[in-house]
PDB file of N, CA and C in Angstrom:
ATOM      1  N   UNK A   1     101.438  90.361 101.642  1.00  0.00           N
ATOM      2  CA  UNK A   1     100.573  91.287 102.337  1.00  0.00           C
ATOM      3  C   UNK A   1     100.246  90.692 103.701  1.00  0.00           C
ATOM      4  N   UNK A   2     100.259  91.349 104.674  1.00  0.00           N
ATOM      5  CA  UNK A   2      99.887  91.058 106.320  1.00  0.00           C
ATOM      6  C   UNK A   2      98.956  91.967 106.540  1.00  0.00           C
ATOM      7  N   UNK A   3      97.966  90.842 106.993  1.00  0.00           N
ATOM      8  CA  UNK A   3      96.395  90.889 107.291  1.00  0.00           C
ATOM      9  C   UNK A   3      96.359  90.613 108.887  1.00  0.00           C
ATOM     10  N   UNK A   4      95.494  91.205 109.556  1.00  0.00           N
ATOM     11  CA  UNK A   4      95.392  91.132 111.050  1.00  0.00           C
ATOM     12  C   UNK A   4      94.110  89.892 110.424  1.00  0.00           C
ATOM     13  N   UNK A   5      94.057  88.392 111.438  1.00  0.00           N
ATOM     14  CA  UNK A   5      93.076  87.784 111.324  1.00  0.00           C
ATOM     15  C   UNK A   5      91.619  88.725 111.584  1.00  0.00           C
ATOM     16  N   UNK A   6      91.665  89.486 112.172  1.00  0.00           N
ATOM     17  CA  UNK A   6      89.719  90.439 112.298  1.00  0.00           C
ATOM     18  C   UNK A   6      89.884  91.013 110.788  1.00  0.00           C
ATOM     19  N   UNK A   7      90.395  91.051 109.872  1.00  0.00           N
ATOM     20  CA  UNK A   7      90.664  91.809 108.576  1.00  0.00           C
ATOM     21  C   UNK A   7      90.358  90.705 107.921  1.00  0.00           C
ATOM     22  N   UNK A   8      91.254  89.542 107.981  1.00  0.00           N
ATOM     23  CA  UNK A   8      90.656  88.537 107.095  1.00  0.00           C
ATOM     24  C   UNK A   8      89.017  87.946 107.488  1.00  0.00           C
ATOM     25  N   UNK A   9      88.786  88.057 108.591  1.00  0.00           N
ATOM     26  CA  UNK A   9      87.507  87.444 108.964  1.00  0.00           C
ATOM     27  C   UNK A   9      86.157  88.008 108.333  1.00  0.00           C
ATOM     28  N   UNK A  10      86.911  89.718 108.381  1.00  0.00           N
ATOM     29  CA  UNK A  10      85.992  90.803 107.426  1.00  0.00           C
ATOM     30  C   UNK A  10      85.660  90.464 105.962  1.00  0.00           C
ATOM     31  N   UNK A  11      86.703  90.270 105.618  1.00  0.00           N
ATOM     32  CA  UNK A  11      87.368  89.811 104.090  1.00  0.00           C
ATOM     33  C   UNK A  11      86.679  88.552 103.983  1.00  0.00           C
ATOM     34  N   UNK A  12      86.499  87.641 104.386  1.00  0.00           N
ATOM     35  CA  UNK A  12      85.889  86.287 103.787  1.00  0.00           C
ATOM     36  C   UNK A  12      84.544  86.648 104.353  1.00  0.00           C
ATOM     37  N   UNK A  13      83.848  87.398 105.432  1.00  0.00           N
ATOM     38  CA  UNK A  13      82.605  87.903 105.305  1.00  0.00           C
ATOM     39  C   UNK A  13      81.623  88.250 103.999  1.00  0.00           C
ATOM     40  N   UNK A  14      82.769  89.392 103.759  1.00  0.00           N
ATOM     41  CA  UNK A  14      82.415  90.035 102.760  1.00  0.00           C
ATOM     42  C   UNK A  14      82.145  89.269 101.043  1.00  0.00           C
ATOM     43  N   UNK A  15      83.142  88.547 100.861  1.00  0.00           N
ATOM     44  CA  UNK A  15      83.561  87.827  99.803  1.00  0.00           C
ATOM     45  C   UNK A  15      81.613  86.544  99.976  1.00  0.00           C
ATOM     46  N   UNK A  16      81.348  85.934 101.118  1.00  0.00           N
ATOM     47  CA  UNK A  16      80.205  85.182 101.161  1.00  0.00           C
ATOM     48  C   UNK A  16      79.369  86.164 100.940  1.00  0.00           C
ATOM     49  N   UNK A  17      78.854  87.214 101.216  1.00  0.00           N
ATOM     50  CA  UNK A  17      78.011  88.108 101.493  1.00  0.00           C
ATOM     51  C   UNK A  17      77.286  88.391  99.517  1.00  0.00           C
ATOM     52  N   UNK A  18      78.857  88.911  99.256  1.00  0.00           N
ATOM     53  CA  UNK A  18      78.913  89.316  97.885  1.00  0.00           C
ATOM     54  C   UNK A  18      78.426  87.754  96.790  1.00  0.00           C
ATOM     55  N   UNK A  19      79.128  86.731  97.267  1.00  0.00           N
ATOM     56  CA  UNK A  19      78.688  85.343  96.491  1.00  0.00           C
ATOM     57  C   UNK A  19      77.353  84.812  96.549  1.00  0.00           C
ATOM     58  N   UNK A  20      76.395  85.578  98.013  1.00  0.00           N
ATOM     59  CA  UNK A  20      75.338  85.217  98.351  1.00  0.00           C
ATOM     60  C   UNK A  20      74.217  86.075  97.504  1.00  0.00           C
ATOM     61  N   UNK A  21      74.721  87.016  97.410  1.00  0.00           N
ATOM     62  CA  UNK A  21      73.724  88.364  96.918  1.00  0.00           C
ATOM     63  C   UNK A  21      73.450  88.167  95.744  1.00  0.00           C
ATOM     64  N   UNK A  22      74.771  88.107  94.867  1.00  0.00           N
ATOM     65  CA  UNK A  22      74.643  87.928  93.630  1.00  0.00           C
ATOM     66  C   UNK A  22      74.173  86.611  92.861  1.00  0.00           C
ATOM     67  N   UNK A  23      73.606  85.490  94.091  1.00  0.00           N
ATOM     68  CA  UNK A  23      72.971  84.351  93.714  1.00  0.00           C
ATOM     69  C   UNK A  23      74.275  83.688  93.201  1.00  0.00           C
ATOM     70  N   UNK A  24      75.312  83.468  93.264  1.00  0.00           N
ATOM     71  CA  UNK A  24      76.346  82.717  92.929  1.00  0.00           C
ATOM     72  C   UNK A  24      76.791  81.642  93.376  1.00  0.00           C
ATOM     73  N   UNK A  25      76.359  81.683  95.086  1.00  0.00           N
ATOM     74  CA  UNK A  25      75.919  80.740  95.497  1.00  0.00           C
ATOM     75  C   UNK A  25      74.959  80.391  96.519  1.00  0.00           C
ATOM     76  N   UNK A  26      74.427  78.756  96.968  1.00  0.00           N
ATOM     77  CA  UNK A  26      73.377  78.741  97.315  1.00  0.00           C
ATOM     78  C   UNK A  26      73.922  78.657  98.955  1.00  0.00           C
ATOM     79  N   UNK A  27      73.167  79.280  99.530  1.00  0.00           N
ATOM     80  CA  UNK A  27      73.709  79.093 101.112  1.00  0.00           C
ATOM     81  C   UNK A  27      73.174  77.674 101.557  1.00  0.00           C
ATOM     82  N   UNK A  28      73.777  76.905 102.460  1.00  0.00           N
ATOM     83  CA  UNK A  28      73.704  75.746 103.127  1.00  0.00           C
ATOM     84  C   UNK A  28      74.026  76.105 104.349  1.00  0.00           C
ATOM     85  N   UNK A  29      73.215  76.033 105.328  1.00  0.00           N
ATOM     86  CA  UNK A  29      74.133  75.169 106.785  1.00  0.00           C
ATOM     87  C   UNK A  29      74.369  76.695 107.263  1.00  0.00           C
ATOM     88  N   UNK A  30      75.086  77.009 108.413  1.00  0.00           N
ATOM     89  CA  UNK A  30      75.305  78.224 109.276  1.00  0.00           C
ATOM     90  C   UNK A  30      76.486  78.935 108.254  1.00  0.00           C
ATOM     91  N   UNK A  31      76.333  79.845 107.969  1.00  0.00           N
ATOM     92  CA  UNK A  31      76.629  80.960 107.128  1.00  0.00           C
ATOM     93  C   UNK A  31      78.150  81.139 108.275  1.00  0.00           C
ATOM     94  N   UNK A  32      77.763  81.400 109.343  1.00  0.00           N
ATOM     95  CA  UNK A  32      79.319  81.204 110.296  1.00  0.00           C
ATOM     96  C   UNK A  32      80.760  80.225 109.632  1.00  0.00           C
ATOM     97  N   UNK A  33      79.883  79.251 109.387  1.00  0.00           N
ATOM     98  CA  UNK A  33      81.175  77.880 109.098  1.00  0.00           C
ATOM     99  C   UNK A  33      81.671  78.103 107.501  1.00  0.00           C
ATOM    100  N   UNK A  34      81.085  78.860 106.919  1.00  0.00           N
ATOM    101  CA  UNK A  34      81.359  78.794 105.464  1.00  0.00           C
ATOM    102  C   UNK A  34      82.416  80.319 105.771  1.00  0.00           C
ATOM    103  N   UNK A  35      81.732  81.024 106.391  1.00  0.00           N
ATOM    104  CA  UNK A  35      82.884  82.157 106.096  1.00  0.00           C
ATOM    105  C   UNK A  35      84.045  81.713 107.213  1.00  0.00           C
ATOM    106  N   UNK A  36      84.418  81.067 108.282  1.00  0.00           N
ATOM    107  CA  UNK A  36      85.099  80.163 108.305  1.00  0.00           C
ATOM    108  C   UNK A  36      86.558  79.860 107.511  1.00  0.00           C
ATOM    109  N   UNK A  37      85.512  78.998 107.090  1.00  0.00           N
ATOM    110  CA  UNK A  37      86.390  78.164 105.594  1.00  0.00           C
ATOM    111  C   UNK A  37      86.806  79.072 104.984  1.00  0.00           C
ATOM    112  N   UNK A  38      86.360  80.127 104.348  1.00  0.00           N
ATOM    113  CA  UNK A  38      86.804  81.120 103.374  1.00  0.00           C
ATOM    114  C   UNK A  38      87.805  81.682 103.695  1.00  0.00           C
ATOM    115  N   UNK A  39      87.947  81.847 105.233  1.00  0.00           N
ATOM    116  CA  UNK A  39      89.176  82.904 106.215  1.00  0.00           C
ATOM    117  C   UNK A  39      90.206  81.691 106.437  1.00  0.00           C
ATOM    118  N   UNK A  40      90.363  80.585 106.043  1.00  0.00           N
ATOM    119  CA  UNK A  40      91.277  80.151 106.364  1.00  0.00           C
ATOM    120  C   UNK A  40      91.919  79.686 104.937  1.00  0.00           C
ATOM    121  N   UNK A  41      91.114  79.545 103.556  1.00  0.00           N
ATOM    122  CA  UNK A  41      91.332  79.414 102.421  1.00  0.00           C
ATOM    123  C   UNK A  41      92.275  80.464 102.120  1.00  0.00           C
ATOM    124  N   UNK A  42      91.668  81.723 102.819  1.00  0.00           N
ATOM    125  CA  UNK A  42      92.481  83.382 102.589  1.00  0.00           C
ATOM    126  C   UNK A  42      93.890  83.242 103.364  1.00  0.00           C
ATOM    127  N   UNK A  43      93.740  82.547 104.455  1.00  0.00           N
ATOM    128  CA  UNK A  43      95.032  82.990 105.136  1.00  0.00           C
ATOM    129  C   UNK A  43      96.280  81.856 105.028  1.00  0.00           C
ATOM    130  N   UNK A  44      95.695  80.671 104.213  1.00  0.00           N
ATOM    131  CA  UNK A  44      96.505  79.645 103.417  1.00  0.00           C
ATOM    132  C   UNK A  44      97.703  79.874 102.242  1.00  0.00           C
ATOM    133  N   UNK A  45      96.544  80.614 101.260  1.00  0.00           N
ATOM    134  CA  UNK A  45      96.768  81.616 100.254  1.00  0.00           C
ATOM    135  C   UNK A  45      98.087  82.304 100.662  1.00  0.00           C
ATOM    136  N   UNK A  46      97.532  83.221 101.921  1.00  0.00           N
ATOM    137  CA  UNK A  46      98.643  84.441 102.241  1.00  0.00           C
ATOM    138  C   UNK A  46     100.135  84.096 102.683  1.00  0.00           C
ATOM    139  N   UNK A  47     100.125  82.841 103.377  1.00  0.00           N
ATOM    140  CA  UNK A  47     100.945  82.188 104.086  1.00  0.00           C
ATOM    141  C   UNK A  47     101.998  81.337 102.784  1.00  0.00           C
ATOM    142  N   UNK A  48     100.835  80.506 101.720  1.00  0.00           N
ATOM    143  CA  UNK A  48     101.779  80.346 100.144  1.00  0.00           C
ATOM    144  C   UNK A  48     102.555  81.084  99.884  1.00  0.00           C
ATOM    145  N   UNK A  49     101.708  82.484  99.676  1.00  0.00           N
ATOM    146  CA  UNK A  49     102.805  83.984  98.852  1.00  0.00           C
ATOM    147  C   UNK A  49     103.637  84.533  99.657  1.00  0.00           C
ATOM    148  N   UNK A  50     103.440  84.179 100.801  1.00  0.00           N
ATOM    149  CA  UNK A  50     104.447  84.825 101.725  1.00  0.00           C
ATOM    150  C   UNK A  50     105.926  83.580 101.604  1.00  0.00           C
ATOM    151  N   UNK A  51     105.685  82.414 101.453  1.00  0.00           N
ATOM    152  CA  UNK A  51     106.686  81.203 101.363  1.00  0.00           C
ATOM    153  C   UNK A  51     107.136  81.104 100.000  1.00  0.00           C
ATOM    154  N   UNK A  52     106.448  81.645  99.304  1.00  0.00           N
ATOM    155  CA  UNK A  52     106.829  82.166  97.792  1.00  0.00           C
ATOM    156  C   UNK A  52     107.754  83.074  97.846  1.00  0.00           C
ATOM    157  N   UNK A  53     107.662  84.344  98.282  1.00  0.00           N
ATOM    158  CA  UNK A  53     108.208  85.142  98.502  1.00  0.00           C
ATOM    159  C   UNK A  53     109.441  85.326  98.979  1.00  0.00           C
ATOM    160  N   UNK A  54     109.579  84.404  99.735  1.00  0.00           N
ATOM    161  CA  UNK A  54     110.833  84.067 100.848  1.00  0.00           C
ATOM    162  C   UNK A  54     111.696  83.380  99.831  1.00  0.00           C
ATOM    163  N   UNK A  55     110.939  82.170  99.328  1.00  0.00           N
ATOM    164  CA  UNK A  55     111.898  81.524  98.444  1.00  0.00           C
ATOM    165  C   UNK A  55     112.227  82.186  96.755  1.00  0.00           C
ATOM    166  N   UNK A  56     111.425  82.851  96.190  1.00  0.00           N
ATOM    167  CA  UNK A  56     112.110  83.812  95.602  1.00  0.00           C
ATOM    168  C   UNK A  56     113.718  84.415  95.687  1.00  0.00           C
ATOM    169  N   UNK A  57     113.435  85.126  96.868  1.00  0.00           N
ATOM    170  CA  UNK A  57     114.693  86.014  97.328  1.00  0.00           C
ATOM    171  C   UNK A  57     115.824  85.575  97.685  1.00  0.00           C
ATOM    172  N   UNK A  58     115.722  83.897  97.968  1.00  0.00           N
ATOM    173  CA  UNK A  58     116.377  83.156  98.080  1.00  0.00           C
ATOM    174  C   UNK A  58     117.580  82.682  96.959  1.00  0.00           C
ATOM    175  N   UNK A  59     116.358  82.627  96.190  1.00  0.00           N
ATOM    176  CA  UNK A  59     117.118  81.900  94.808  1.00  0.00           C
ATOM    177  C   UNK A  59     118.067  83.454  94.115  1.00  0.00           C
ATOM    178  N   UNK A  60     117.374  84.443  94.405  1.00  0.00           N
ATOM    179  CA  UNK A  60     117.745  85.630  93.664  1.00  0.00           C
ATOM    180  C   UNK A  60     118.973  85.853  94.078  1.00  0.00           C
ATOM    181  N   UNK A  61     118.988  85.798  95.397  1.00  0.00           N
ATOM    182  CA  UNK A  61     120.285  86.310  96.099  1.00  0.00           C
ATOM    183  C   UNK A  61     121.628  85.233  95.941  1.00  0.00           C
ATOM    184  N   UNK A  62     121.197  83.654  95.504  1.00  0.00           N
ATOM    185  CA  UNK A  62     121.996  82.742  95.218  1.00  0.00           C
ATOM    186  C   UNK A  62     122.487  83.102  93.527  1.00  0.00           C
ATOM    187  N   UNK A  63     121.444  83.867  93.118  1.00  0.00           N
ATOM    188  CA  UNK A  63     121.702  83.697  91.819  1.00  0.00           C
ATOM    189  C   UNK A  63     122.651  85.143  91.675  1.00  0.00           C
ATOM    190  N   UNK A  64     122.626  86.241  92.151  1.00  0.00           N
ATOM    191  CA  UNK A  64     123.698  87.116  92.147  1.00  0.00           C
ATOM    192  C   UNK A  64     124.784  86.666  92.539  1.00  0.00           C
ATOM    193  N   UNK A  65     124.160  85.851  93.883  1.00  0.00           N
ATOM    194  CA  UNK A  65     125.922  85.463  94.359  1.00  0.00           C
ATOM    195  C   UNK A  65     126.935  84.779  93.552  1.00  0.00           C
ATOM    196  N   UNK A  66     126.250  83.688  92.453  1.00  0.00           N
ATOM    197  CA  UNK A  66     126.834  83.162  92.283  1.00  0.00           C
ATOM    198  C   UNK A  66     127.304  83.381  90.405  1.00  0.00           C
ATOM    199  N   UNK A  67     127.070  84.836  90.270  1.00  0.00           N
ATOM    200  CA  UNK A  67     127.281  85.519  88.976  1.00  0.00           C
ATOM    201  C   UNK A  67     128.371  86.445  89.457  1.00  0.00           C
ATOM    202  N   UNK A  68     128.522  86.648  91.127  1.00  0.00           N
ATOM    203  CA  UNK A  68     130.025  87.420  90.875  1.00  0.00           C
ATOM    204  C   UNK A  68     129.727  89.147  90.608  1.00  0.00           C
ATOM    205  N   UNK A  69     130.427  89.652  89.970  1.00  0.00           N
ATOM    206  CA  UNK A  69     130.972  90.638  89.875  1.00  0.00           C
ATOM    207  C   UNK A  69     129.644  91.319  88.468  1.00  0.00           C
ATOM    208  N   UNK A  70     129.127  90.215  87.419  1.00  0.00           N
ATOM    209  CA  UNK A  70     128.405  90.274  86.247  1.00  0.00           C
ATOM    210  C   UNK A  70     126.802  90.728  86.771  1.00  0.00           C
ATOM    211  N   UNK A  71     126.609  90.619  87.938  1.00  0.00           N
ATOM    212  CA  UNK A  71     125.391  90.964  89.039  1.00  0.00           C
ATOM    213  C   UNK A  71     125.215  92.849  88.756  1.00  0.00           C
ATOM    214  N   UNK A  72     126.672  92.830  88.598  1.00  0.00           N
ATOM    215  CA  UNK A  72     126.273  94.484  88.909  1.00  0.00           C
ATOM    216  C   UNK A  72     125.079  95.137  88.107  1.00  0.00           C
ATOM    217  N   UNK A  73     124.975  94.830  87.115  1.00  0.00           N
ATOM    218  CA  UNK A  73     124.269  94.791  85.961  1.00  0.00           C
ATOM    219  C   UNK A  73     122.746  94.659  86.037  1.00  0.00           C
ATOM    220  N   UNK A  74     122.593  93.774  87.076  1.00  0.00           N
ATOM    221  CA  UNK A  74     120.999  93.384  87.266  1.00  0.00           C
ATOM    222  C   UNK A  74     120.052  94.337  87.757  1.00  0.00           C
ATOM    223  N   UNK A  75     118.570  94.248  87.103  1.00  0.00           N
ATOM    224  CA  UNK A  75     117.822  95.363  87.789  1.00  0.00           C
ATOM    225  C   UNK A  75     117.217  93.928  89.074  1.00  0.00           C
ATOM    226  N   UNK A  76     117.583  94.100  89.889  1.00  0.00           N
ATOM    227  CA  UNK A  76     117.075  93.426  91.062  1.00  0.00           C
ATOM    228  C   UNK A  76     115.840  93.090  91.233  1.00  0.00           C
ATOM    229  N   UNK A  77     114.904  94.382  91.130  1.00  0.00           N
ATOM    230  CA  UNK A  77     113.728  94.028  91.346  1.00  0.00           C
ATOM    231  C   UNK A  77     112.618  93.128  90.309  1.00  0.00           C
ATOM    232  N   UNK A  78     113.263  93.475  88.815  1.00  0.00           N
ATOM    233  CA  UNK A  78     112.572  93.057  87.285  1.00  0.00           C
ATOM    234  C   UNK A  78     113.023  91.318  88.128  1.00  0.00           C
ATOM    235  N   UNK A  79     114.227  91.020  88.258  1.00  0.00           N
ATOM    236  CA  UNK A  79     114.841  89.496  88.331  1.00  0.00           C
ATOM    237  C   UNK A  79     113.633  89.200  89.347  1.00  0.00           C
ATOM    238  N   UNK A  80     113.556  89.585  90.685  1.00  0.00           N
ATOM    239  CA  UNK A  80     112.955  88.984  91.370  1.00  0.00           C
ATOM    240  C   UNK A  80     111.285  88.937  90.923  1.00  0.00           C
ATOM    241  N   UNK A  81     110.653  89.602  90.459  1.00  0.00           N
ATOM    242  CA  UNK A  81     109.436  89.854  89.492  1.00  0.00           C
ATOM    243  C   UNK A  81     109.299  88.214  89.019  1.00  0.00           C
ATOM    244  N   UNK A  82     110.438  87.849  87.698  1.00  0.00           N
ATOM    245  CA  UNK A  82     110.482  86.533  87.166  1.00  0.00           C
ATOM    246  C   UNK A  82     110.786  85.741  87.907  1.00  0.00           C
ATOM    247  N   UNK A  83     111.415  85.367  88.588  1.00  0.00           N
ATOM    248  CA  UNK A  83     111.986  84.543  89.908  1.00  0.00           C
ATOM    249  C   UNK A  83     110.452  83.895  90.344  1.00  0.00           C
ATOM    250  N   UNK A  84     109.574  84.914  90.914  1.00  0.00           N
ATOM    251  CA  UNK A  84     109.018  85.043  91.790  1.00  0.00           C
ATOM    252  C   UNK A  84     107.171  84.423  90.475  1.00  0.00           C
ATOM    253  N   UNK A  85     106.944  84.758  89.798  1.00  0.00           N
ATOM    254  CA  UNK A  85     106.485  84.570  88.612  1.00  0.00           C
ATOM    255  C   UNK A  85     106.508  83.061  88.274  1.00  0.00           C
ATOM    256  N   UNK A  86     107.429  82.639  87.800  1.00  0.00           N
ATOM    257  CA  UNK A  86     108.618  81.673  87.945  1.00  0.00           C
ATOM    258  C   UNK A  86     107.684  80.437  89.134  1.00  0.00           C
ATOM    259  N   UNK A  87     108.472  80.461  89.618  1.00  0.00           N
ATOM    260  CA  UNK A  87     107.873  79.634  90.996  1.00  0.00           C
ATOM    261  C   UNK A  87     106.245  79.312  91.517  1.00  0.00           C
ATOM    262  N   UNK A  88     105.524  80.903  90.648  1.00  0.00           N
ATOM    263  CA  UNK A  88     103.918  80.852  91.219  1.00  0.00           C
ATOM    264  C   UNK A  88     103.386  80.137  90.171  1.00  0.00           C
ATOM    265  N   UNK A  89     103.918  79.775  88.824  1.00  0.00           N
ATOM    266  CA  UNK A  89     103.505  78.662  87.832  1.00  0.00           C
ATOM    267  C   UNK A  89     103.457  77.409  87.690  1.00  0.00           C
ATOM    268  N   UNK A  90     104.963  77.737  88.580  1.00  0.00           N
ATOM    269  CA  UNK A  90     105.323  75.466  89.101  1.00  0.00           C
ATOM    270  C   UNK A  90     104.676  75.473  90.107  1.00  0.00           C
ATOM    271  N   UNK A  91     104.210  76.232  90.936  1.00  0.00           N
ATOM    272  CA  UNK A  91     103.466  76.009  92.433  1.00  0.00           C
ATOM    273  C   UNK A  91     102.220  76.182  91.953  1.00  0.00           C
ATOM    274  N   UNK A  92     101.822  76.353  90.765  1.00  0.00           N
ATOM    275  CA  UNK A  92     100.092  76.689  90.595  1.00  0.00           C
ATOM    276  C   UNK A  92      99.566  77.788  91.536  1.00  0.00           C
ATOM    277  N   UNK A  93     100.646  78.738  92.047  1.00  0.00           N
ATOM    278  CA  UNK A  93      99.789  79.836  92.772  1.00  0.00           C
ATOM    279  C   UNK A  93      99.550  81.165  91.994  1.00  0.00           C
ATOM    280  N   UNK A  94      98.271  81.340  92.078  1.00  0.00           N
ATOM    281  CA  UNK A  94      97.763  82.955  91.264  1.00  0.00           C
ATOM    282  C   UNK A  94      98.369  83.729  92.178  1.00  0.00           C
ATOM    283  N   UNK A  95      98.597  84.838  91.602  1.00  0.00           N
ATOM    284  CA  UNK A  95      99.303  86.324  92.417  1.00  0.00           C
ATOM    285  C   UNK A  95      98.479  87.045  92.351  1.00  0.00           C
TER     286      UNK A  95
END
């Protein structure tokens, strides 16, 4: 997903706002620097799944290539699903 940074800045606003309200957590220090942190936690994240993503399609497309003609067969998108699945478990990334 591609986020304009003023979207993510909204987005980790919101996310403190909501953690603040609901007493979840305790505010410290300029409320600026924490949502901050949060917008760059977010756009870390995005930048993972996006390098996830890439390398997914990678492997997928090595892995048809190198099945030949027996590829025809594949639902493309289910493979890349597990592929992609796959990789966010050894990388410890949530989807």
């Amino acid at each position: 997903m591609k986020l304009k940074q003023e979207q993510i800045q909204r987005l980790a606003g919101k996310v403190y706002n909501d953690l603040s309200t609901n007493a979840l957590i305790i505010p410290r220090g300029e409320s600026a620097k924490v949502v901050d942190a949060i917008a760059r936690v977010i756009t870390q994240n995005f930048a993972a799944e996006q390098s996830l993503e890439r390398d997914a399609e990678r492997l997928l497309d090595e892995t048809i290539a190198a099945m030949g003609r027996g590829a025809a067969e594949i639902d493309r998108r289910r493979m890349l699903k597990m592929i992609k699945d796959k990789l966010a478990k050894e990388r410890k990334i949530v989807l």
